[in-house]
PDB file of N, CA and C in Angstrom:
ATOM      1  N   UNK A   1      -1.426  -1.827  -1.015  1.00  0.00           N
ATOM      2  CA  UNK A   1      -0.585  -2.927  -0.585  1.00  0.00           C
ATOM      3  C   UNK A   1      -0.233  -3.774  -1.800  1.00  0.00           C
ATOM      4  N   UNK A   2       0.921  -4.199  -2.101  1.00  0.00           N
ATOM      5  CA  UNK A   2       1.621  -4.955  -2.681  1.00  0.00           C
ATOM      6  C   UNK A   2       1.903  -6.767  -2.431  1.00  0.00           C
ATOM      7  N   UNK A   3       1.816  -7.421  -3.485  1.00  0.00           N
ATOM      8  CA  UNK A   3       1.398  -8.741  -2.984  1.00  0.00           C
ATOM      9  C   UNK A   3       3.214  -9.227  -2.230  1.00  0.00           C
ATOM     10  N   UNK A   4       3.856  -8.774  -2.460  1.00  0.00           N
ATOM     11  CA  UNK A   4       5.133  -8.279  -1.993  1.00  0.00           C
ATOM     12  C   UNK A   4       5.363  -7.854  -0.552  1.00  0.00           C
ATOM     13  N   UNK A   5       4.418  -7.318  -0.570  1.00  0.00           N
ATOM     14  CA  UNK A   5       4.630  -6.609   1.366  1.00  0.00           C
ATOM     15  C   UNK A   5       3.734  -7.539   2.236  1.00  0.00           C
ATOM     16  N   UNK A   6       2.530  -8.241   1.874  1.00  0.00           N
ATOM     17  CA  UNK A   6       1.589  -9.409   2.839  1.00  0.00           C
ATOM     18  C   UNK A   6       3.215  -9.859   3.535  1.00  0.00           C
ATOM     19  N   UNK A   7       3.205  -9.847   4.846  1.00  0.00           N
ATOM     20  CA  UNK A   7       3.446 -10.681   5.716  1.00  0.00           C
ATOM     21  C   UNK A   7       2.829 -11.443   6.911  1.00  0.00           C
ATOM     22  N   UNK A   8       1.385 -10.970   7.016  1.00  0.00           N
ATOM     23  CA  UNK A   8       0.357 -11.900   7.705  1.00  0.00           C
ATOM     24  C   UNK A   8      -0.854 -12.742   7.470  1.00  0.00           C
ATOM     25  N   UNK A   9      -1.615 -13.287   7.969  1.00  0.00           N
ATOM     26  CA  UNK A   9      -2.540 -13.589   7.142  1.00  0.00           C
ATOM     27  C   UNK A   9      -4.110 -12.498   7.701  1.00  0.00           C
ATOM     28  N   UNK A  10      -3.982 -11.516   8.376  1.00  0.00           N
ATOM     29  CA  UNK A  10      -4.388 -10.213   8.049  1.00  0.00           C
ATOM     30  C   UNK A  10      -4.166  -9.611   7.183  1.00  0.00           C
ATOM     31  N   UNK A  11      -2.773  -9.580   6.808  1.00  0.00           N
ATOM     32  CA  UNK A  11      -2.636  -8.500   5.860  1.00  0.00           C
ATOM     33  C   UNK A  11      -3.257  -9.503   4.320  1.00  0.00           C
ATOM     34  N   UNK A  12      -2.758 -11.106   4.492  1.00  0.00           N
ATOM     35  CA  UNK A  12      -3.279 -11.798   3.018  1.00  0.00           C
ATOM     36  C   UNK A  12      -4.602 -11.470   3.009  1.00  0.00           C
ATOM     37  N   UNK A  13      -5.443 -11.319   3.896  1.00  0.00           N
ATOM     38  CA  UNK A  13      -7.020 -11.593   4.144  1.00  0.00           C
ATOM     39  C   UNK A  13      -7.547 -10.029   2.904  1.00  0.00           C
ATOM     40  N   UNK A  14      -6.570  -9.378   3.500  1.00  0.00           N
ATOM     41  CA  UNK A  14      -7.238  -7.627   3.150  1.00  0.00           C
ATOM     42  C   UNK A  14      -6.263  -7.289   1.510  1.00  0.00           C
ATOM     43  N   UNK A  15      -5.456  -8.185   1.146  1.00  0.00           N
ATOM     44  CA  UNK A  15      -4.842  -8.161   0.060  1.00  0.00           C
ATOM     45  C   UNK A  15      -5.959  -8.857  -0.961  1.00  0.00           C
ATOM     46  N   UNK A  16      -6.358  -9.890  -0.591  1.00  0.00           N
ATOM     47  CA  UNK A  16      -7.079 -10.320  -1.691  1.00  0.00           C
ATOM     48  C   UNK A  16      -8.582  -9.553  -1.839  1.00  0.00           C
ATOM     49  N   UNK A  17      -8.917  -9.553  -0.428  1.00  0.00           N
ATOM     50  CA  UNK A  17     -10.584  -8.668  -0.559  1.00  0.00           C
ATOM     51  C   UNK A  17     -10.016  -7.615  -1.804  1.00  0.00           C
ATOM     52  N   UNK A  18      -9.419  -6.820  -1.507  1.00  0.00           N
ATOM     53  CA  UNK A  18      -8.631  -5.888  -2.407  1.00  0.00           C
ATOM     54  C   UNK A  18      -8.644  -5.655  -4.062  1.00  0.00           C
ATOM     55  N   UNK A  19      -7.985  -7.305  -4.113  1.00  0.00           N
ATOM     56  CA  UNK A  19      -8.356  -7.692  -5.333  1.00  0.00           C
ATOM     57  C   UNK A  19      -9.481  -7.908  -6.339  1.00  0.00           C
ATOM     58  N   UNK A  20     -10.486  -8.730  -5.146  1.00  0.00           N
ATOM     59  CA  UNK A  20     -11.807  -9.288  -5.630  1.00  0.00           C
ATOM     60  C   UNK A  20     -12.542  -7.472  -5.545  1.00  0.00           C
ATOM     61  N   UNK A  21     -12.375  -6.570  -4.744  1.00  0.00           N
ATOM     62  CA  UNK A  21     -12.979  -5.145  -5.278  1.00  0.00           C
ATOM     63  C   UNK A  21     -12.753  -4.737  -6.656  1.00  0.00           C
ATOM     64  N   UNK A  22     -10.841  -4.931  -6.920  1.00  0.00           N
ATOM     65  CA  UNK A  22     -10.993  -4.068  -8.413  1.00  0.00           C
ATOM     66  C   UNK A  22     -11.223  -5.307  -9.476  1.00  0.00           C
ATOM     67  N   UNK A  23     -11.465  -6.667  -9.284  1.00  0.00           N
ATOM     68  CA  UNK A  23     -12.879  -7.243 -10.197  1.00  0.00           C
ATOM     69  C   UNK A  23     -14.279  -6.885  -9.990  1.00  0.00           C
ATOM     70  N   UNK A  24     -14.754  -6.528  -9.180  1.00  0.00           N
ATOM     71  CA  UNK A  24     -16.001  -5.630  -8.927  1.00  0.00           C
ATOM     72  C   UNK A  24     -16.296  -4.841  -9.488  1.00  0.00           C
ATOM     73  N   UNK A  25     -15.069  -3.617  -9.710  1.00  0.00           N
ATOM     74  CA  UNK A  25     -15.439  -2.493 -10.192  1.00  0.00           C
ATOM     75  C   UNK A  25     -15.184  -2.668 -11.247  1.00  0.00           C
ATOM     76  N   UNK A  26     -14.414  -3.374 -11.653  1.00  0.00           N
ATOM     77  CA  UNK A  26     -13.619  -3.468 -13.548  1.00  0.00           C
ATOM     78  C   UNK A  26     -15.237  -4.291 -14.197  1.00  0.00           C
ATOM     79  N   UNK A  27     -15.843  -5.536 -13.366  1.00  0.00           N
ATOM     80  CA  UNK A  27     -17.434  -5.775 -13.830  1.00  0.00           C
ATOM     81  C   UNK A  27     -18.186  -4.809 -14.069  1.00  0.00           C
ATOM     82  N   UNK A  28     -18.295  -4.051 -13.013  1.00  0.00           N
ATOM     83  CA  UNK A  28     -19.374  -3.019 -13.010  1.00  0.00           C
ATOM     84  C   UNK A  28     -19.359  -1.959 -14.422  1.00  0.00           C
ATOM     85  N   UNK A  29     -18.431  -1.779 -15.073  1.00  0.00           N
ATOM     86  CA  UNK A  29     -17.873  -0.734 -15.834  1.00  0.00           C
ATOM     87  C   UNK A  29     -18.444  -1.618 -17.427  1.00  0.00           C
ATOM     88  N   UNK A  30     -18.691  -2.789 -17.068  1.00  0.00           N
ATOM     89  CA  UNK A  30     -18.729  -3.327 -18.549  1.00  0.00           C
ATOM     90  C   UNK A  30     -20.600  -3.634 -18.457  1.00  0.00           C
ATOM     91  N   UNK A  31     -20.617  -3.537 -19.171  1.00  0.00           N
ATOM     92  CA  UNK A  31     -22.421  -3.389 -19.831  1.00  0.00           C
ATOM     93  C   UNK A  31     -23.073  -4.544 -20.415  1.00  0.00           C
ATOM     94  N   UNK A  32     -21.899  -5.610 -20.752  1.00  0.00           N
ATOM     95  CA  UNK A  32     -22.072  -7.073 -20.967  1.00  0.00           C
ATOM     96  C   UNK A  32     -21.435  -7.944 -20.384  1.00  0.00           C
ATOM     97  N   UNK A  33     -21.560  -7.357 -18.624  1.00  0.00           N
ATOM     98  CA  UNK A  33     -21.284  -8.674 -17.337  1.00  0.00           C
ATOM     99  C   UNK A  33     -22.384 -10.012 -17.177  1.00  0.00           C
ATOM    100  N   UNK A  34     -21.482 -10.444 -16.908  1.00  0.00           N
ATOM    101  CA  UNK A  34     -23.086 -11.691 -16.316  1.00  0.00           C
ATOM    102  C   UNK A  34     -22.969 -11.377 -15.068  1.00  0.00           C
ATOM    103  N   UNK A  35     -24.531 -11.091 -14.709  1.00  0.00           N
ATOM    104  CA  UNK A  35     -25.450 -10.627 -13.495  1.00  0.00           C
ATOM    105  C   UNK A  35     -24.825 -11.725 -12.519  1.00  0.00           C
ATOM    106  N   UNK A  36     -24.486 -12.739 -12.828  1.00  0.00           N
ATOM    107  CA  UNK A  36     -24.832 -13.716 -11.341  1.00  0.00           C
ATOM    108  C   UNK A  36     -23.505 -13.717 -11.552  1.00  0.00           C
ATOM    109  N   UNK A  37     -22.618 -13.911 -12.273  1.00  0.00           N
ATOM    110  CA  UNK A  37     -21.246 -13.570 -12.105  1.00  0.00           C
ATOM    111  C   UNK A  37     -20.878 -12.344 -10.939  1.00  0.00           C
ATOM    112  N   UNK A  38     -21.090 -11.278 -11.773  1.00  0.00           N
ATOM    113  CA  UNK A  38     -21.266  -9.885 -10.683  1.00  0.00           C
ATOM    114  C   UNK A  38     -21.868  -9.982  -9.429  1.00  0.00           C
ATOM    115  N   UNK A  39     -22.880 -11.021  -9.113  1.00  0.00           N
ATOM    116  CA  UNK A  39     -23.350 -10.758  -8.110  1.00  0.00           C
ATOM    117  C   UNK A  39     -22.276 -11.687  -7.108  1.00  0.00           C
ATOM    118  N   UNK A  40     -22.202 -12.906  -8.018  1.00  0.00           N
ATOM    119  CA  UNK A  40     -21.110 -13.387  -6.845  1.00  0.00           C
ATOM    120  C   UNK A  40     -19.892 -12.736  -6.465  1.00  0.00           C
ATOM    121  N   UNK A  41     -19.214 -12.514  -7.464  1.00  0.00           N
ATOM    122  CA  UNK A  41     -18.212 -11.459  -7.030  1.00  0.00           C
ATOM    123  C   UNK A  41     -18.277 -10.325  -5.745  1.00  0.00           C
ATOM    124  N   UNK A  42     -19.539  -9.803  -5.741  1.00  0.00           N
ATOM    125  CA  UNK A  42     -19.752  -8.786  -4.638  1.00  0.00           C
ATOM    126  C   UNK A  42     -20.195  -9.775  -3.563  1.00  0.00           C
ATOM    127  N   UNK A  43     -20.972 -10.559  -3.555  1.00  0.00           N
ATOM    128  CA  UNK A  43     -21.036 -11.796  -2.169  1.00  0.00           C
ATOM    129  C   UNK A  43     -19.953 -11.835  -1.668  1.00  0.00           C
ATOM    130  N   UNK A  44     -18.785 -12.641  -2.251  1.00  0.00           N
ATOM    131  CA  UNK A  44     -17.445 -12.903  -2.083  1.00  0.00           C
ATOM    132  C   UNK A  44     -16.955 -11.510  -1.608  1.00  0.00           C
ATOM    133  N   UNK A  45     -16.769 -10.776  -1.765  1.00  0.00           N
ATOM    134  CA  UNK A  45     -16.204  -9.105  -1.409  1.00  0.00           C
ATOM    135  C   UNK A  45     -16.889  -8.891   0.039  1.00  0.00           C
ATOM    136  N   UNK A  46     -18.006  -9.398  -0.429  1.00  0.00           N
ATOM    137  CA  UNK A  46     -19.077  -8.908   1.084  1.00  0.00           C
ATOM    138  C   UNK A  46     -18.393  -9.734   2.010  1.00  0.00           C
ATOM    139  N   UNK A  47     -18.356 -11.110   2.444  1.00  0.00           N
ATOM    140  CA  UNK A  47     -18.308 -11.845   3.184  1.00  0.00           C
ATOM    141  C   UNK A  47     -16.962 -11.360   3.700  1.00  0.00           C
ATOM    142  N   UNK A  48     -15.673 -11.432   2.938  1.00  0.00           N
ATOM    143  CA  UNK A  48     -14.578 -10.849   3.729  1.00  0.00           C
ATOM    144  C   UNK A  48     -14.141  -9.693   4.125  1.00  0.00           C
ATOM    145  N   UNK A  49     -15.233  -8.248   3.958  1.00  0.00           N
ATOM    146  CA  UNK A  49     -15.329  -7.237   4.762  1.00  0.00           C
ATOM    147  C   UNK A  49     -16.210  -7.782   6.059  1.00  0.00           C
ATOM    148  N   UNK A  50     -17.328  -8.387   6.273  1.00  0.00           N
ATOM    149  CA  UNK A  50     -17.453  -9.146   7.053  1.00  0.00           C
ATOM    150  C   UNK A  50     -16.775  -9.694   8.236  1.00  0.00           C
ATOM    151  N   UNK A  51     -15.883 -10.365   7.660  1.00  0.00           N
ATOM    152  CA  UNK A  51     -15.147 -11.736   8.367  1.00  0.00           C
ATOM    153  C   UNK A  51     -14.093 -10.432   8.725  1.00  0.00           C
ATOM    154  N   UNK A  52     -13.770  -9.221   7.629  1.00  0.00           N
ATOM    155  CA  UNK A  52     -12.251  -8.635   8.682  1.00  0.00           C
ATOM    156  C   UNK A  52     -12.901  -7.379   9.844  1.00  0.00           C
ATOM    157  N   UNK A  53     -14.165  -7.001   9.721  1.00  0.00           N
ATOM    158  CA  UNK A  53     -15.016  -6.637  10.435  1.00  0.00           C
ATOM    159  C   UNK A  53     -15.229  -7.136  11.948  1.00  0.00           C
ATOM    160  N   UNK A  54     -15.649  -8.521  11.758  1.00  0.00           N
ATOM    161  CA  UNK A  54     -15.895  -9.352  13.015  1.00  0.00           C
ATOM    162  C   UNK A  54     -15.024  -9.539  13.428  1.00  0.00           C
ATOM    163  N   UNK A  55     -13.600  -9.369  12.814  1.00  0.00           N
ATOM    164  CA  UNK A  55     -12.085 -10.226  13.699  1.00  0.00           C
ATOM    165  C   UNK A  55     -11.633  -9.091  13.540  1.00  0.00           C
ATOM    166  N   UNK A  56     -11.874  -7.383  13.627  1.00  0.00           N
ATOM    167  CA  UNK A  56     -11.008  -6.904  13.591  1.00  0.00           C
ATOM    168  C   UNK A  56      -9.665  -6.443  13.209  1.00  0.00           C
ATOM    169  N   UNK A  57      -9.586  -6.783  11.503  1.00  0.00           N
ATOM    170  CA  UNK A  57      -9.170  -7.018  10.984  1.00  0.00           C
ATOM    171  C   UNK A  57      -8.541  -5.713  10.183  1.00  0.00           C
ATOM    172  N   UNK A  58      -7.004  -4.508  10.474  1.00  0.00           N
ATOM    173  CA  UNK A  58      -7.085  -3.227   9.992  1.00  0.00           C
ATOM    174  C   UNK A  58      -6.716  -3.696   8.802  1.00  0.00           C
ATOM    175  N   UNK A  59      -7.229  -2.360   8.148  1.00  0.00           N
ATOM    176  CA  UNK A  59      -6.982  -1.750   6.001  1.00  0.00           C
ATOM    177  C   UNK A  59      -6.392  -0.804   6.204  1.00  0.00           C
ATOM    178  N   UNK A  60      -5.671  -0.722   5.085  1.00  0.00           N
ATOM    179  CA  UNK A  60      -5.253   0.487   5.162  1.00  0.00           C
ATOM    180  C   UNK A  60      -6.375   1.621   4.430  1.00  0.00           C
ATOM    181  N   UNK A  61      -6.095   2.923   5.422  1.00  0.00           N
ATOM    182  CA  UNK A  61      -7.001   3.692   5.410  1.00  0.00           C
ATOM    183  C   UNK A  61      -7.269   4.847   4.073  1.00  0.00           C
ATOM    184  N   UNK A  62      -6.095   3.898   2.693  1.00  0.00           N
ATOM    185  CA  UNK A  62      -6.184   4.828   1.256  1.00  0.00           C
ATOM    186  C   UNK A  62      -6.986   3.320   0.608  1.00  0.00           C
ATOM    187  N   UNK A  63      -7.697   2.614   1.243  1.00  0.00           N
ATOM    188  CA  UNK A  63      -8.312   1.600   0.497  1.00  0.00           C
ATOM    189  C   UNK A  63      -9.381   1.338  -0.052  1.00  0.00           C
ATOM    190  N   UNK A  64      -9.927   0.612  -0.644  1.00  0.00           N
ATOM    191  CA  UNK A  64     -11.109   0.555  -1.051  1.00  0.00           C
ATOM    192  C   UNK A  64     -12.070   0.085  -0.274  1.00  0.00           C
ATOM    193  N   UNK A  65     -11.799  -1.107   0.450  1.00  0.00           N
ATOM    194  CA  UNK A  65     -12.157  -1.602   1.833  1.00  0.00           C
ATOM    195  C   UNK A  65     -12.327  -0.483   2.877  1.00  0.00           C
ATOM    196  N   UNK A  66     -11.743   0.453   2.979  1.00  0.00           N
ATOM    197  CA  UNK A  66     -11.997   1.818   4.198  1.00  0.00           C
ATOM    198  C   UNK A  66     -13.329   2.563   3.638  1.00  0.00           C
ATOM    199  N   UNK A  67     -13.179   2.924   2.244  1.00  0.00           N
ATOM    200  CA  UNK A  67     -13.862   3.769   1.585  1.00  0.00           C
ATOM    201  C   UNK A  67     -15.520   2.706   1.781  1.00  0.00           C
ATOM    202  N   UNK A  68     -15.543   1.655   1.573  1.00  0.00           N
ATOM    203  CA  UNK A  68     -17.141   0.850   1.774  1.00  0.00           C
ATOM    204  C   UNK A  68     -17.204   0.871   3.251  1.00  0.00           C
ATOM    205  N   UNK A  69     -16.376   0.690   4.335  1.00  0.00           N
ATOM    206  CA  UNK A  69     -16.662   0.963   5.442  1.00  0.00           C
ATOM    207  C   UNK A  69     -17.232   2.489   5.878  1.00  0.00           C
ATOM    208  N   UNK A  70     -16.471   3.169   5.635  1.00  0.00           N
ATOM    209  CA  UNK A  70     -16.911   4.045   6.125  1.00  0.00           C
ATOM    210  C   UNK A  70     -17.754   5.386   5.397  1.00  0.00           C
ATOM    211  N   UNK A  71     -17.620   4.990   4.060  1.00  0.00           N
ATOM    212  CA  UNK A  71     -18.799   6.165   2.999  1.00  0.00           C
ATOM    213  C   UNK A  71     -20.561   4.836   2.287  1.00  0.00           C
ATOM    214  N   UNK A  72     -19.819   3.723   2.335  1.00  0.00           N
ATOM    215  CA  UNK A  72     -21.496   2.941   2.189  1.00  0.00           C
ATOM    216  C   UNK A  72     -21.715   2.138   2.984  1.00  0.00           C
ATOM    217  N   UNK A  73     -21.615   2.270   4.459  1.00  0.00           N
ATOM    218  CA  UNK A  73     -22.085   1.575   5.582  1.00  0.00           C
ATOM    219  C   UNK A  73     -21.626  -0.144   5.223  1.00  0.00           C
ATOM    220  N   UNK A  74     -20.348   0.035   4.639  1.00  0.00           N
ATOM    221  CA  UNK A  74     -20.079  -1.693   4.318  1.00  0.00           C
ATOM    222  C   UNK A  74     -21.096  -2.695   3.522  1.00  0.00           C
ATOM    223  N   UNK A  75     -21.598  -1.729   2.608  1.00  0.00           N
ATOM    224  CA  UNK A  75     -21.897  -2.577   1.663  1.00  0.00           C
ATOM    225  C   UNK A  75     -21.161  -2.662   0.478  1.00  0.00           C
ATOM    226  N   UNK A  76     -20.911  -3.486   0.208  1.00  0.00           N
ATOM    227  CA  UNK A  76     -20.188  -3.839  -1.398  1.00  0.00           C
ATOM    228  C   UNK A  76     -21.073  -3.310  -2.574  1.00  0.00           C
ATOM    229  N   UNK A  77     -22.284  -3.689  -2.114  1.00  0.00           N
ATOM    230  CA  UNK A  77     -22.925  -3.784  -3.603  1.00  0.00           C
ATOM    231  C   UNK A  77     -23.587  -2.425  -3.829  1.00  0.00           C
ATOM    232  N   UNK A  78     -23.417  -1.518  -2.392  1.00  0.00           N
ATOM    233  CA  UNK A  78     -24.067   0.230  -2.895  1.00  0.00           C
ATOM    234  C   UNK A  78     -22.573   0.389  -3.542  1.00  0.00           C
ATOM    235  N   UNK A  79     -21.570   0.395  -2.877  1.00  0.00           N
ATOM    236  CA  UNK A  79     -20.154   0.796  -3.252  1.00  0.00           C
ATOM    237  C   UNK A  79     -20.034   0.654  -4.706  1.00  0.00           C
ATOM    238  N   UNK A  80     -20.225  -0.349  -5.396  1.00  0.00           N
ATOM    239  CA  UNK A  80     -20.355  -1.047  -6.573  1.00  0.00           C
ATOM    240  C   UNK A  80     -20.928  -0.022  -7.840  1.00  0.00           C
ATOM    241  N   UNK A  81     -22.079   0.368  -7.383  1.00  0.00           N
ATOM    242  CA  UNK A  81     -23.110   0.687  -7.897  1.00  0.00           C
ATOM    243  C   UNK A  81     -21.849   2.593  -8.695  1.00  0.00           C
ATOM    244  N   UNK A  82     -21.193   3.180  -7.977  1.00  0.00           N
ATOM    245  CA  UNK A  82     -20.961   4.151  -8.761  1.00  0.00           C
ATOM    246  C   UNK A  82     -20.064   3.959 -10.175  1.00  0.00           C
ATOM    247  N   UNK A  83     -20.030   2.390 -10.286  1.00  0.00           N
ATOM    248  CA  UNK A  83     -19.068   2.081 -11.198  1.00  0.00           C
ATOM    249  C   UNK A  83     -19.816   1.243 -12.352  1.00  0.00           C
ATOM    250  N   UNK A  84     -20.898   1.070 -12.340  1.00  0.00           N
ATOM    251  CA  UNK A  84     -22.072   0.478 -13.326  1.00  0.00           C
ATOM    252  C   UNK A  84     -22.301   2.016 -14.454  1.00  0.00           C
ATOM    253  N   UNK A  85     -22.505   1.764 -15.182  1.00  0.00           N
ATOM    254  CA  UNK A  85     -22.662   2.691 -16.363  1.00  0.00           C
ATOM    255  C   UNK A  85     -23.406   3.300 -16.057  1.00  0.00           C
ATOM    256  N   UNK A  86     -24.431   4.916 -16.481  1.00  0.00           N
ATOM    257  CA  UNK A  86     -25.414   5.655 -16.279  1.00  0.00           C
ATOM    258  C   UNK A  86     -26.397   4.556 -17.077  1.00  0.00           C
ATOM    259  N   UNK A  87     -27.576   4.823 -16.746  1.00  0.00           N
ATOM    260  CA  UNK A  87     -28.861   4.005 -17.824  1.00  0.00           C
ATOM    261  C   UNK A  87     -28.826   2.372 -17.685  1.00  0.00           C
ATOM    262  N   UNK A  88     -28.175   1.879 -17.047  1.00  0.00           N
ATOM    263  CA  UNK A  88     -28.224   0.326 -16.537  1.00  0.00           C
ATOM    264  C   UNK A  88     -29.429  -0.093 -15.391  1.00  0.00           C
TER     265      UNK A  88
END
């Protein structure tokens, strides 16, 4: 999704989670993140899979948001984890 195509505030809700994922993963990849930085970042990620969870809230199903739903039981921070360096 394109910040161009949001015309709801479903679709804004799942546009930004979106976002705050590929800061997740772009953290995870670097080897000199700050920990509590990273960790908030995935809080924040967590809470609005959450919140579009509880309200029913659709993704589209080529997303990154689909892919933690339905391959790491909606966790952010296992999801996370294939994008941290080997030996960390």
């Amino acid at each position: 999704m394109r910040q161009c195509d949001v015309r709801t505030p479903e679709q804004a809700l799942a546009y930004i989670t979106e976002c705050n994922l590929a800061t997740v993963s772009s953290m995870a990849m670097h080897k000199s993140r700050s920990k509590s930085e990273f960790a908030r970042q995935i809080s924040i990620a967590q809470i609005a899979i959450d919140w579009m969870m509880q309200m029913n809230v659709s993704f589209a199903t080529e997303s990154s948001i689909m892919q933690i739903v339905s391959e790491y039981g909606s966790s952010v921070k296992a999801w996370s984890e294939q994008y941290i360096p080997k030996g960390e």
